[in-house]
N, C-alpha and C. Protein backbone atom coordinates (compact mmCIF):
# COMPACT_ATOMS: atom_id res chain seq x y z
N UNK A 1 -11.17 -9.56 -15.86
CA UNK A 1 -9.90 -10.08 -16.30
C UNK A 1 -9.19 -9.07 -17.20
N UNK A 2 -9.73 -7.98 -17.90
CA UNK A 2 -9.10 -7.78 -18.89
C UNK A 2 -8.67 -6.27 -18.25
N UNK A 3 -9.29 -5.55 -17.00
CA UNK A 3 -8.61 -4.70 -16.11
C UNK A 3 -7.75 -5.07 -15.48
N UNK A 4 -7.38 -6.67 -15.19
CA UNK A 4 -5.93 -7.29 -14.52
C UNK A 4 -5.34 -7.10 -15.55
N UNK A 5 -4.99 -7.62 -16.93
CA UNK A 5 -4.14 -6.91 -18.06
C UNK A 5 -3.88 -5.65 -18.64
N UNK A 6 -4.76 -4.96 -18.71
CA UNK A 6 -4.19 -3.54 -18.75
C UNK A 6 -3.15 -2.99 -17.64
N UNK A 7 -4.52 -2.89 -16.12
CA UNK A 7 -3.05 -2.49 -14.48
C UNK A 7 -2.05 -3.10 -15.00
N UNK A 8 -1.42 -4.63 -15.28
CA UNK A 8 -0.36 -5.19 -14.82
C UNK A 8 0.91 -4.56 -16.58
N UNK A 9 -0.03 -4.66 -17.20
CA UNK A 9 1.01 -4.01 -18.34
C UNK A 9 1.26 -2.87 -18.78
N UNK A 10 0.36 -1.57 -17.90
CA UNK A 10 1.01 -0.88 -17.70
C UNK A 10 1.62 -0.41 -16.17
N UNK A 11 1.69 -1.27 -15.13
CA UNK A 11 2.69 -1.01 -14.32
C UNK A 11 4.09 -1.36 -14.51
N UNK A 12 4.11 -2.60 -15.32
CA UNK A 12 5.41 -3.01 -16.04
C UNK A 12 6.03 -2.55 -16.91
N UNK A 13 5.44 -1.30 -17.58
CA UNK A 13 6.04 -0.38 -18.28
C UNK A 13 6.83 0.61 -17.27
N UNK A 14 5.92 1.24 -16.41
CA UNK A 14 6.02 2.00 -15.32
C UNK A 14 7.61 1.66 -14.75
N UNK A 15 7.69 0.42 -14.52
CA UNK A 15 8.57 -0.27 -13.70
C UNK A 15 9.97 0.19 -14.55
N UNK A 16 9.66 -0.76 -16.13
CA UNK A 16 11.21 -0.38 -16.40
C UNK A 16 11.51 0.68 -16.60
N UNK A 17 10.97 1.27 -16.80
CA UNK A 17 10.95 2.99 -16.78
C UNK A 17 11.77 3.62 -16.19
N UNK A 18 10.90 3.52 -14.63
CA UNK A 18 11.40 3.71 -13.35
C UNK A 18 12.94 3.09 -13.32
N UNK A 19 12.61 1.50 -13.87
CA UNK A 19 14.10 1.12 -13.15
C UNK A 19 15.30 1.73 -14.04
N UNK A 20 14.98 1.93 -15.31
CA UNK A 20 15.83 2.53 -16.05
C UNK A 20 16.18 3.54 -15.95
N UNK A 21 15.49 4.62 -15.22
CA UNK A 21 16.03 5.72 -14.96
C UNK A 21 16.43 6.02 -13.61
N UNK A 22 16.39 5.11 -12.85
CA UNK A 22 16.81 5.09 -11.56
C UNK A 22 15.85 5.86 -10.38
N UNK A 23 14.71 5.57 -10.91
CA UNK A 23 13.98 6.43 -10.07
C UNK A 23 13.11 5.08 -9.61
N UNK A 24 13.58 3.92 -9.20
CA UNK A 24 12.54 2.97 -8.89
C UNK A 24 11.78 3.92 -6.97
N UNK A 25 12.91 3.74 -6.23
CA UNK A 25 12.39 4.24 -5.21
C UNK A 25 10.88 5.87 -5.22
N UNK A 26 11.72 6.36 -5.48
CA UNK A 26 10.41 7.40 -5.75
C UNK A 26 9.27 6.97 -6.09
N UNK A 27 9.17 6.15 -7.21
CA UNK A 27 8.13 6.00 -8.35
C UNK A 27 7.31 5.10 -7.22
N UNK A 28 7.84 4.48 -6.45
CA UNK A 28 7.47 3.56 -5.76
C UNK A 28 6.10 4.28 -4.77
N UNK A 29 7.32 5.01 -3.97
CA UNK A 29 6.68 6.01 -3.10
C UNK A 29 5.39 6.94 -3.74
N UNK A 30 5.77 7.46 -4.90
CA UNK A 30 4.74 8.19 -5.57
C UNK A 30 3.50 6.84 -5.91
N UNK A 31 3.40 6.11 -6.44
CA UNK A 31 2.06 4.67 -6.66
C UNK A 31 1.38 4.69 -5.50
N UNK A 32 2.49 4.56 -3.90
CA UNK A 32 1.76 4.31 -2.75
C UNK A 32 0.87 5.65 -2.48
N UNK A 33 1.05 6.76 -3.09
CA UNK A 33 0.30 7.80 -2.17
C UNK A 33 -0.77 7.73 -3.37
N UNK A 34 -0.53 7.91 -4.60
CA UNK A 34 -1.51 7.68 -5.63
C UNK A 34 -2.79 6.65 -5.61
N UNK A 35 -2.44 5.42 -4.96
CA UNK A 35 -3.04 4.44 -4.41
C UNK A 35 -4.00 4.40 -3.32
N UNK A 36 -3.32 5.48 -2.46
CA UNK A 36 -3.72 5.78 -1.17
C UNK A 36 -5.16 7.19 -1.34
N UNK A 37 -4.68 8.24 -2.12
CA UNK A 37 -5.81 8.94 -2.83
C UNK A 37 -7.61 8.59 -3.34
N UNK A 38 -6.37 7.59 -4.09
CA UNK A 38 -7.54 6.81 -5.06
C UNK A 38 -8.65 6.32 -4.07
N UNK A 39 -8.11 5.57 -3.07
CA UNK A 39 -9.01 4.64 -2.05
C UNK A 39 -9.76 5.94 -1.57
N UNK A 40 -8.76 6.99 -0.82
CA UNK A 40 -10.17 7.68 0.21
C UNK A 40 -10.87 8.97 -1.03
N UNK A 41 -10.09 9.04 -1.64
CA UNK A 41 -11.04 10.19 -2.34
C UNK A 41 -12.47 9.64 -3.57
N UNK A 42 -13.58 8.96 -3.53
CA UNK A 42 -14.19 8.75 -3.89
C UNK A 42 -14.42 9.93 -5.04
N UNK A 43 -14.80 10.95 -5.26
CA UNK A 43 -14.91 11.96 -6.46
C UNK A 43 -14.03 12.13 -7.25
N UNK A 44 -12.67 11.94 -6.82
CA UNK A 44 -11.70 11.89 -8.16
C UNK A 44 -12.02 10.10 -9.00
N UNK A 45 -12.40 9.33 -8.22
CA UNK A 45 -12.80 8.20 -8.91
C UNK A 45 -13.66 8.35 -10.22
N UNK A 46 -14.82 9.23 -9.70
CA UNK A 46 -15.93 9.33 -10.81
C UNK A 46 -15.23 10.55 -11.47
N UNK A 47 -14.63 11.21 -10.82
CA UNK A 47 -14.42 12.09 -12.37
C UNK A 47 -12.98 11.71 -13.33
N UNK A 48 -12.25 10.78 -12.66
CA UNK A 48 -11.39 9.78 -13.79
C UNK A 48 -12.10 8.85 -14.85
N UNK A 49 -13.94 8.21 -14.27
CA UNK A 49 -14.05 7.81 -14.48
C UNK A 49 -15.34 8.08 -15.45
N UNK A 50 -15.63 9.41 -15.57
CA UNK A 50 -16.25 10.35 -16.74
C UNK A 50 -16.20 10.40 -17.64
N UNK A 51 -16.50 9.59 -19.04
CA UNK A 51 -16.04 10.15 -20.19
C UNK A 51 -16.05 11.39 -21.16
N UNK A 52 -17.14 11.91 -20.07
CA UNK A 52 -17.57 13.39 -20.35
C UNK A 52 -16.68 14.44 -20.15
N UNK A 53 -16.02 14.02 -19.00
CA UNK A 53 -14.80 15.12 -19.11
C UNK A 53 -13.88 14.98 -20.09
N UNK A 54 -13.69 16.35 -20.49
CA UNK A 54 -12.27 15.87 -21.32
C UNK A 54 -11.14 15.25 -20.55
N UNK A 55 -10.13 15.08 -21.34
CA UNK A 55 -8.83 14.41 -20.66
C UNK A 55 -7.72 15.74 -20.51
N UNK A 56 -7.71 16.38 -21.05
CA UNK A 56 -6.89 18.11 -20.92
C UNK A 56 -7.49 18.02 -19.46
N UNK A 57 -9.16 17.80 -18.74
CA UNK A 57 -9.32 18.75 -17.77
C UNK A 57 -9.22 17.73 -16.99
N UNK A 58 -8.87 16.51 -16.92
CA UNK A 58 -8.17 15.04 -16.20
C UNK A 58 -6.88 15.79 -15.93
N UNK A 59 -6.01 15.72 -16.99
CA UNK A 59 -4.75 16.14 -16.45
C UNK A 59 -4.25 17.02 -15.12
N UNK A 60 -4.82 18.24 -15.80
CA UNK A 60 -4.80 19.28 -14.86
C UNK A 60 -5.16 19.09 -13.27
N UNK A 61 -6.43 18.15 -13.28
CA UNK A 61 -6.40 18.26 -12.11
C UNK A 61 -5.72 16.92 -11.17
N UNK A 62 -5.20 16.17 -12.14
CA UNK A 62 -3.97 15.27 -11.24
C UNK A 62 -2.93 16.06 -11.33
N UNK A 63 -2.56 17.21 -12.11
CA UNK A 63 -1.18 17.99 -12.12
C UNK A 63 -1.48 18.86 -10.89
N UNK A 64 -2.64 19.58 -10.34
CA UNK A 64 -2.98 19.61 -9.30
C UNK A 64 -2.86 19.14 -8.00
N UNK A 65 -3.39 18.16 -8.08
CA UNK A 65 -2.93 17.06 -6.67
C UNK A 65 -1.50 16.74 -7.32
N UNK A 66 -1.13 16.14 -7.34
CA UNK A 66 0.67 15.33 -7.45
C UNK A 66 1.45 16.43 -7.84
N UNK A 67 1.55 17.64 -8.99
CA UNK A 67 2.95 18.30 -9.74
C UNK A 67 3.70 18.31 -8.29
N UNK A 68 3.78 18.87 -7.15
CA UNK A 68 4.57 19.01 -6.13
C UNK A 68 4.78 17.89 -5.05
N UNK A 69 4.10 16.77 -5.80
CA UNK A 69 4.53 15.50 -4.74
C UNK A 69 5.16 14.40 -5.23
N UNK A 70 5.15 14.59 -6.69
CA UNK A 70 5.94 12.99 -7.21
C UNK A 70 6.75 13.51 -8.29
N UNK A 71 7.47 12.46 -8.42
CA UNK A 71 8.93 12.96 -9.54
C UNK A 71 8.10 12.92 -10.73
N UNK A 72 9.37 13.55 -11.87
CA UNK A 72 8.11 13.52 -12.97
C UNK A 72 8.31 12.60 -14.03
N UNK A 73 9.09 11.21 -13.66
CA UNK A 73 8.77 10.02 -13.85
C UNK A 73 7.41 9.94 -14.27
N UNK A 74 6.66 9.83 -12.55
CA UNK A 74 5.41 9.77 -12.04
C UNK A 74 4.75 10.65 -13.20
N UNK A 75 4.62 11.74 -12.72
CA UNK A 75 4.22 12.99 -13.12
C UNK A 75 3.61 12.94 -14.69
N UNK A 76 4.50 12.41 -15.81
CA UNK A 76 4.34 12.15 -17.32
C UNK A 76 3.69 11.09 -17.13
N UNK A 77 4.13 9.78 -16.14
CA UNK A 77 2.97 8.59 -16.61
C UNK A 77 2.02 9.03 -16.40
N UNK A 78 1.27 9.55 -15.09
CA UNK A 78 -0.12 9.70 -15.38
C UNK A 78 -0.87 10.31 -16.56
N UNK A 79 0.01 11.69 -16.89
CA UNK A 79 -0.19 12.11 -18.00
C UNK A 79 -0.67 11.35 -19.37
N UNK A 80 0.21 10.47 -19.52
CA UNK A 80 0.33 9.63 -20.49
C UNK A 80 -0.93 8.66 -20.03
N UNK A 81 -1.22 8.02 -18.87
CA UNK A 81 -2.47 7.29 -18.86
C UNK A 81 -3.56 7.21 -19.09
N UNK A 82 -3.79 8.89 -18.24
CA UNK A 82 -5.45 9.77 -18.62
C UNK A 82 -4.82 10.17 -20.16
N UNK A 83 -3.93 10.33 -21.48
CA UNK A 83 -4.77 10.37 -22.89
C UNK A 83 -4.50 9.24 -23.67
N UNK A 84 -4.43 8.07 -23.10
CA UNK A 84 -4.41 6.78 -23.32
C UNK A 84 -5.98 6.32 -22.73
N UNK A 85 -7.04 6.96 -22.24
CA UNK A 85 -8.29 6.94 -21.53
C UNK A 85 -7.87 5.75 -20.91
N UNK A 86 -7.09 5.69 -19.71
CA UNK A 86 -7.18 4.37 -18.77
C UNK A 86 -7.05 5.35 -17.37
N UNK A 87 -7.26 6.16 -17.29
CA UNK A 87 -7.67 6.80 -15.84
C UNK A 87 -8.40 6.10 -15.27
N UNK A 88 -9.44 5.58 -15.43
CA UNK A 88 -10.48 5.05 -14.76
C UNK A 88 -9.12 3.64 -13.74
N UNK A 89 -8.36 3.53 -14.37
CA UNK A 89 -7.37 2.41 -14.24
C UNK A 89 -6.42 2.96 -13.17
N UNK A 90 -6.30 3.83 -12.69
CA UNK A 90 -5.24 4.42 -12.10
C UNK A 90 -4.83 3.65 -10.56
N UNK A 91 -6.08 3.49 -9.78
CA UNK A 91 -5.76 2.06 -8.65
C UNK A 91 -5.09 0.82 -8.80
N UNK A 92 -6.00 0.61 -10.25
CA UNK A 92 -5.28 -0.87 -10.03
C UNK A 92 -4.62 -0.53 -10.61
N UNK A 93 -3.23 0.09 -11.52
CA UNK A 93 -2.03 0.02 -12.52
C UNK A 93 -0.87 0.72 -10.82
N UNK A 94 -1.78 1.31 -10.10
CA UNK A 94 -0.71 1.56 -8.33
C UNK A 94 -0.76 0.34 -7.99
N UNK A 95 -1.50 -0.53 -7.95
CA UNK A 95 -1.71 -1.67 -6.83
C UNK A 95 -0.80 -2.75 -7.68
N UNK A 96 -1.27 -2.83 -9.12
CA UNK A 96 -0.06 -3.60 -9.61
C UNK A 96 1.31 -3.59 -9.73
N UNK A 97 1.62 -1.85 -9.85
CA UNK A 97 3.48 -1.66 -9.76
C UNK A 97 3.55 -1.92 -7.88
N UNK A 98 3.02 -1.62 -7.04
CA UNK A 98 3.44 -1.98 -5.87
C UNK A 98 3.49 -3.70 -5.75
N UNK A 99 2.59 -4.35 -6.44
CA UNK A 99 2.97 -5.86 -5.96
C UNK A 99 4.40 -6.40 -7.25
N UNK A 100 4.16 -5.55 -7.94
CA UNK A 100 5.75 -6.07 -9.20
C UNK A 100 7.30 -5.21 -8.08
N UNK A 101 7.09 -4.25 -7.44
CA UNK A 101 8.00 -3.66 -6.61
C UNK A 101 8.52 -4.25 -5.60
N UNK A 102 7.49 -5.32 -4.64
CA UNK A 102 7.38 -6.07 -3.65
C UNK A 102 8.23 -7.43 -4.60
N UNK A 103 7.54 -7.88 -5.43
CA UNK A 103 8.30 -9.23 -6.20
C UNK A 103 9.98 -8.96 -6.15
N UNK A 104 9.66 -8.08 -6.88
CA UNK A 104 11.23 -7.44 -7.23
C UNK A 104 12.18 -7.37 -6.20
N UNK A 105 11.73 -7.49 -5.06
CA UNK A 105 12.93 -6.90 -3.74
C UNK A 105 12.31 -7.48 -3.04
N UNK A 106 11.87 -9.04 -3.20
CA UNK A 106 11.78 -10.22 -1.84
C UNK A 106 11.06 -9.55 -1.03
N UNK A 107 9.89 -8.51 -1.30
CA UNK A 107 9.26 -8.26 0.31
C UNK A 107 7.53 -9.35 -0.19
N UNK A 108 7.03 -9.51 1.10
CA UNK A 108 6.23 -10.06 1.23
C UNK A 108 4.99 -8.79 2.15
N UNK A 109 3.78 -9.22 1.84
CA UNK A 109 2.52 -8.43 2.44
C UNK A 109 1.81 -9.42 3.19
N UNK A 110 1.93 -8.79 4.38
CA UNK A 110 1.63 -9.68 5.54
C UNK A 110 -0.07 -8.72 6.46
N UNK A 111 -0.66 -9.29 6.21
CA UNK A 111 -2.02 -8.51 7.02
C UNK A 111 -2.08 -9.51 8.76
N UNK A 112 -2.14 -8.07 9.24
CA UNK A 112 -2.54 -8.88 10.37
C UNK A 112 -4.15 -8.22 11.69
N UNK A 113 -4.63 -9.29 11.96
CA UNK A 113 -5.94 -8.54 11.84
C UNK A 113 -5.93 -8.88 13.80
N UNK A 114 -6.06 -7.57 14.53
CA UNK A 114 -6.51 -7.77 15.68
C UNK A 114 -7.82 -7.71 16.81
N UNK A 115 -7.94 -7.85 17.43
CA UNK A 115 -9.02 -7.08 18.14
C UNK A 115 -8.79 -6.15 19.23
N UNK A 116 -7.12 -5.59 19.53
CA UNK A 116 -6.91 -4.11 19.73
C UNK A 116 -5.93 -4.34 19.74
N UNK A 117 -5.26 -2.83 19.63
CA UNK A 117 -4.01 -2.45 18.92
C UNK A 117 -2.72 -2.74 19.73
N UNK A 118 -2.28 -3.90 19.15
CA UNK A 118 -1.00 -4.46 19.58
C UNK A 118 0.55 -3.72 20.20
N UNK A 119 0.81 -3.83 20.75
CA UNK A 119 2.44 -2.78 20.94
C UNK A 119 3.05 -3.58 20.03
N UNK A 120 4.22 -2.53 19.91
CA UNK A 120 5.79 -2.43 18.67
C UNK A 120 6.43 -3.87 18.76
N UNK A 121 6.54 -4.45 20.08
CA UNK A 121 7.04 -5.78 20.20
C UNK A 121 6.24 -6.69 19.90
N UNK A 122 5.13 -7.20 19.74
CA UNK A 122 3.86 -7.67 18.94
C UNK A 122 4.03 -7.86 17.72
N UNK A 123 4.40 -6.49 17.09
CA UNK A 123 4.54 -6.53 16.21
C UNK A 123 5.45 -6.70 15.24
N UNK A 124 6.93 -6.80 15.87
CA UNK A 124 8.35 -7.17 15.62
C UNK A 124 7.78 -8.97 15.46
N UNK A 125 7.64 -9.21 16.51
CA UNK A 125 7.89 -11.12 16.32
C UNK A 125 6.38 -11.42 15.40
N UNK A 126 5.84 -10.63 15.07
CA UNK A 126 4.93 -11.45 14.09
C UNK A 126 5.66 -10.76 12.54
N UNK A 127 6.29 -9.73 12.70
CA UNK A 127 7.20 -9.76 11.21
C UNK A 127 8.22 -10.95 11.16
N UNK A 128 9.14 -11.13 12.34
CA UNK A 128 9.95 -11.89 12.30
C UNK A 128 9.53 -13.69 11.92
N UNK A 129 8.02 -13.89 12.61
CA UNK A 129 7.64 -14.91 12.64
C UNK A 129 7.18 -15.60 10.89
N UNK A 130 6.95 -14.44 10.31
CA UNK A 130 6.48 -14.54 9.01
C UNK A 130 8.08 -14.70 8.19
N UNK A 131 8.82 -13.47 8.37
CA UNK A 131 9.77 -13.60 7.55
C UNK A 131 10.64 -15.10 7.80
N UNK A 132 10.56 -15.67 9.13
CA UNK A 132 11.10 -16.84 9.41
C UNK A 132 10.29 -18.05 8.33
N UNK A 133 9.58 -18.00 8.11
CA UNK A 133 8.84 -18.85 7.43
C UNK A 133 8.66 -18.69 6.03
N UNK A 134 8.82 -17.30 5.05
CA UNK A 134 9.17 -17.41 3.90
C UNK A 134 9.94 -16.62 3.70
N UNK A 135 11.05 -16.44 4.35
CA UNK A 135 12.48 -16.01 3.83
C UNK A 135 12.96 -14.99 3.49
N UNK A 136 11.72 -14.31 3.36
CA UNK A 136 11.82 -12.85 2.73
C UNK A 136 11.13 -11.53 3.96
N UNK A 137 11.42 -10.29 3.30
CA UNK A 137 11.37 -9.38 3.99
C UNK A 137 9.63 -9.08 3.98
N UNK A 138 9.61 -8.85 5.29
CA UNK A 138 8.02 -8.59 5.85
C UNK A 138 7.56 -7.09 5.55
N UNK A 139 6.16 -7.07 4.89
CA UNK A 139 5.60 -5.65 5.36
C UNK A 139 4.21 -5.61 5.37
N UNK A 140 4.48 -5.51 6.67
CA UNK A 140 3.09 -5.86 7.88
C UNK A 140 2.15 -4.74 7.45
N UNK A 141 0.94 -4.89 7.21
CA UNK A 141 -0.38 -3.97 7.64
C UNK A 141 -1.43 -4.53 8.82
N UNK A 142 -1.59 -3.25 9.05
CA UNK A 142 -2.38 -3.58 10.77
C UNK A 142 -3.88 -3.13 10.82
N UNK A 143 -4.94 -3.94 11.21
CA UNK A 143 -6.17 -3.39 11.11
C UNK A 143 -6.92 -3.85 12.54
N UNK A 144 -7.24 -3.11 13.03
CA UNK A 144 -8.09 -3.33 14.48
C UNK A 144 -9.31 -3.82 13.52
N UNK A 145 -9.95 -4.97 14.89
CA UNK A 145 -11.59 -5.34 14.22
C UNK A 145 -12.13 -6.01 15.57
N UNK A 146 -12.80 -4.72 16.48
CA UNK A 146 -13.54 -5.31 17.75
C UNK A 146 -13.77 -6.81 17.49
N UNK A 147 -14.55 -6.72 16.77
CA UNK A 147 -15.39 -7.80 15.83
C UNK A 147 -15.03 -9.59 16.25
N UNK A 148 -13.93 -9.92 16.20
CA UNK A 148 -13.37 -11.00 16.08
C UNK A 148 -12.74 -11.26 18.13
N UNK A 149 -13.22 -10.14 18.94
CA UNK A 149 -13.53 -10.82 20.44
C UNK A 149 -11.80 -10.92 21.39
N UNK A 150 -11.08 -11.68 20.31
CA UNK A 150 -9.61 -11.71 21.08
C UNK A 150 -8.94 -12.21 19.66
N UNK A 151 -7.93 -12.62 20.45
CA UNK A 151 -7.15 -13.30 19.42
C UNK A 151 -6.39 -12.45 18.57
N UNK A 152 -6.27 -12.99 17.46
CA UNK A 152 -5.60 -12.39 16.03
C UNK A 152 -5.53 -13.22 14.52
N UNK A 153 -5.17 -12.72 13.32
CA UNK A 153 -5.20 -13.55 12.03
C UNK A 153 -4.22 -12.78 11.59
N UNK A 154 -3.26 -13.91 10.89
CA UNK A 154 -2.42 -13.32 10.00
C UNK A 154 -2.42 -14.00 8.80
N UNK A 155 -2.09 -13.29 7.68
CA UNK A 155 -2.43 -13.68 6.52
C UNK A 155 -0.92 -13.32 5.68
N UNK A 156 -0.67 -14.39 4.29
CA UNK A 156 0.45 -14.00 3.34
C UNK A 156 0.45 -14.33 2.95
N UNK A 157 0.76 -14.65 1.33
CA UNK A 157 1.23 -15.75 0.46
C UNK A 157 -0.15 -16.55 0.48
N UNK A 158 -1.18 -16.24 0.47
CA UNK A 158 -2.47 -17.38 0.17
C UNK A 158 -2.32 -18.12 2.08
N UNK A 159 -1.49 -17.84 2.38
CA UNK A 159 -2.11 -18.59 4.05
C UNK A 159 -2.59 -17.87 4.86
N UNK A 160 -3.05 -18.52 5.79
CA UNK A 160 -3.75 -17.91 7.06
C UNK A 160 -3.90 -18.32 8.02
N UNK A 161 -3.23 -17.91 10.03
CA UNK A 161 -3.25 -18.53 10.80
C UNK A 161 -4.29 -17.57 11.01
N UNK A 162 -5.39 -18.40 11.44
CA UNK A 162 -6.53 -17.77 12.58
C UNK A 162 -6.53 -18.54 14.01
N UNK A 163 -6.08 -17.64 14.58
CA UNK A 163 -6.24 -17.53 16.29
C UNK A 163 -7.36 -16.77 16.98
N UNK A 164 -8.39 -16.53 15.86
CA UNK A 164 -9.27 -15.77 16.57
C UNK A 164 -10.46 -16.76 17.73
N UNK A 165 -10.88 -15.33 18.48
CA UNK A 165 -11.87 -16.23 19.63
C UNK A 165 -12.95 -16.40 18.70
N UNK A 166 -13.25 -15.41 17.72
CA UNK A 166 -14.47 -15.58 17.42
C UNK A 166 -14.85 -16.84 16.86
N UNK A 167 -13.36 -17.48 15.88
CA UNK A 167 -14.13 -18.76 14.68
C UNK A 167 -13.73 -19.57 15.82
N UNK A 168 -12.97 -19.50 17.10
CA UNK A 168 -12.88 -21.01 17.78
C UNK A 168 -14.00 -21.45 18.62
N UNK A 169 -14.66 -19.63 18.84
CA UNK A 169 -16.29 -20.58 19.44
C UNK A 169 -17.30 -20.51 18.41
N UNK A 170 -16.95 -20.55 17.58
CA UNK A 170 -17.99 -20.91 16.26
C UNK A 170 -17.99 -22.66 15.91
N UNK A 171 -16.15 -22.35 16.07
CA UNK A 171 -16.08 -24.11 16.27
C UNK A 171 -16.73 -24.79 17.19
N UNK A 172 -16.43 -24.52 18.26
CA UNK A 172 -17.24 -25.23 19.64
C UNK A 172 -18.33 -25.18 19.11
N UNK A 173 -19.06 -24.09 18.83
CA UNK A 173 -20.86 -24.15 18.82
C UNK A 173 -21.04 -25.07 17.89
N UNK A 174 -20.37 -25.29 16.77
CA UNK A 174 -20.68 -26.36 15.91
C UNK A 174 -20.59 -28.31 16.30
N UNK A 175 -19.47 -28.01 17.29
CA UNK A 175 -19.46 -29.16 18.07
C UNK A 175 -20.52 -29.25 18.76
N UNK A 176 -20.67 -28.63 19.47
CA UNK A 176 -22.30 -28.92 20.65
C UNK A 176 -23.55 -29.18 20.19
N UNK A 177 -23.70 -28.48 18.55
CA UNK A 177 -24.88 -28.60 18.33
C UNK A 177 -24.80 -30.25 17.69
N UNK A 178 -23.73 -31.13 17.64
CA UNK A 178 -23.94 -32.20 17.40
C UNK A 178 -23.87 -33.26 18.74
N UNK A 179 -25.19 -33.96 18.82
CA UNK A 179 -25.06 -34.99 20.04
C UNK A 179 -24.68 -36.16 19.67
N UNK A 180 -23.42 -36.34 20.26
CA UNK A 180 -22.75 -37.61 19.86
C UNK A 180 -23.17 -38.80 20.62
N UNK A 181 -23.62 -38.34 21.94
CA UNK A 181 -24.33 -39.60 22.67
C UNK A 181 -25.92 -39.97 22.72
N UNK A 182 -26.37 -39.20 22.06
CA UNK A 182 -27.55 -39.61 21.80
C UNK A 182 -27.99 -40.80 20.87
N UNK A 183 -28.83 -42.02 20.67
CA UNK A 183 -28.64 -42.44 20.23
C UNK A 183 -29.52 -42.28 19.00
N UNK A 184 -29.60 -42.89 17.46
CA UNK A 184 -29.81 -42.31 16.43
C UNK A 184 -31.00 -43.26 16.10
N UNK A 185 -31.64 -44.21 16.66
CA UNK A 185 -32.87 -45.25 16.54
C UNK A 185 -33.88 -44.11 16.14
């Protein structure tokens, strides 16, 4: 709980920041790739998350990766994060300004889970189908998952249609294994 309060108060710094200086778009763009880092690069994790390193040799090497990719909005917050020692924080304070960014401008995060990769028109009427239903602007993520047989799941806002084959013959099997005509003497 108390890493959901730190991310969220300092992405909300982040934010007015951003919005105050008119750099919301960028800043935006810069969180998503920062975000995106964080996830596949596992070693910058542990060495944000080092207390052994100094924070001078933190900097440097996010001035490294990002000085030539994000405004320097961006650029000073991180700065400012790693000698505030909340590096270790740097995912979730991206993951929180992207869902305060999304609030902010009516978009909604829509997952949709297949068992192979859908065409462009697929994927138009299940944005449309969502945005028809809460009003706001869709932004779909797409994940193949053999796994689940046919079908599809879409998820938003705490709901979830599952159309998958897999849980509807899970259902059936759960039906069969009960004999309703048997009698219970």
């Amino acid at each position: 709980m108390e890493d959901y309060r730190i991310n969220i108060n300092y992405a909300k710094a982040l934010f007015l920041v951003a919005a105050e200086t008119g750099q919301l778009e960028p800043v935006n763009a810069d969180m998503r790739l920062v975000r995106q880092v964080c996830i596949e690069n596992h070693i910058l994790n542990v060495v944000m998350a080092n207390p052994v390193i100094r924070e001078d040799k933190k900097v440097a090497i996010l001035n490294d990766l990002y000085a030539e990719r994000v405004c320097r909005v961006t650029s000073l917050f991180l700065t400012f994060v790693v000698k505030k020692r909340r590096a270790i924080n740097l995912k979730g304070i991206a993951d929180a300004f992207i869902d305060l960014y999304r609030s902010n401008h009516n978009i909604v995060l829509s997952k949709l889970v297949t068992a192979v990769d859908p065409d462009s028109a697929t994927l138009d009427a299940v944005r449309q189908a969502v945005g028809e239903h809460t009003h706001m602007e869709v932004e779909l993520e797409h994940t193949v998952d053999p796994s689940i047989l046919g079908g599809f799941s879409v998820s938003f806002n705490n709901n979830m249609y599952d159309a998958r084959l897999s849980s509807q013959m899970a259902k059936l099997r759960k039906e069969f294994s009960k004999n309703v005509y048997e009698s219970k003497l």
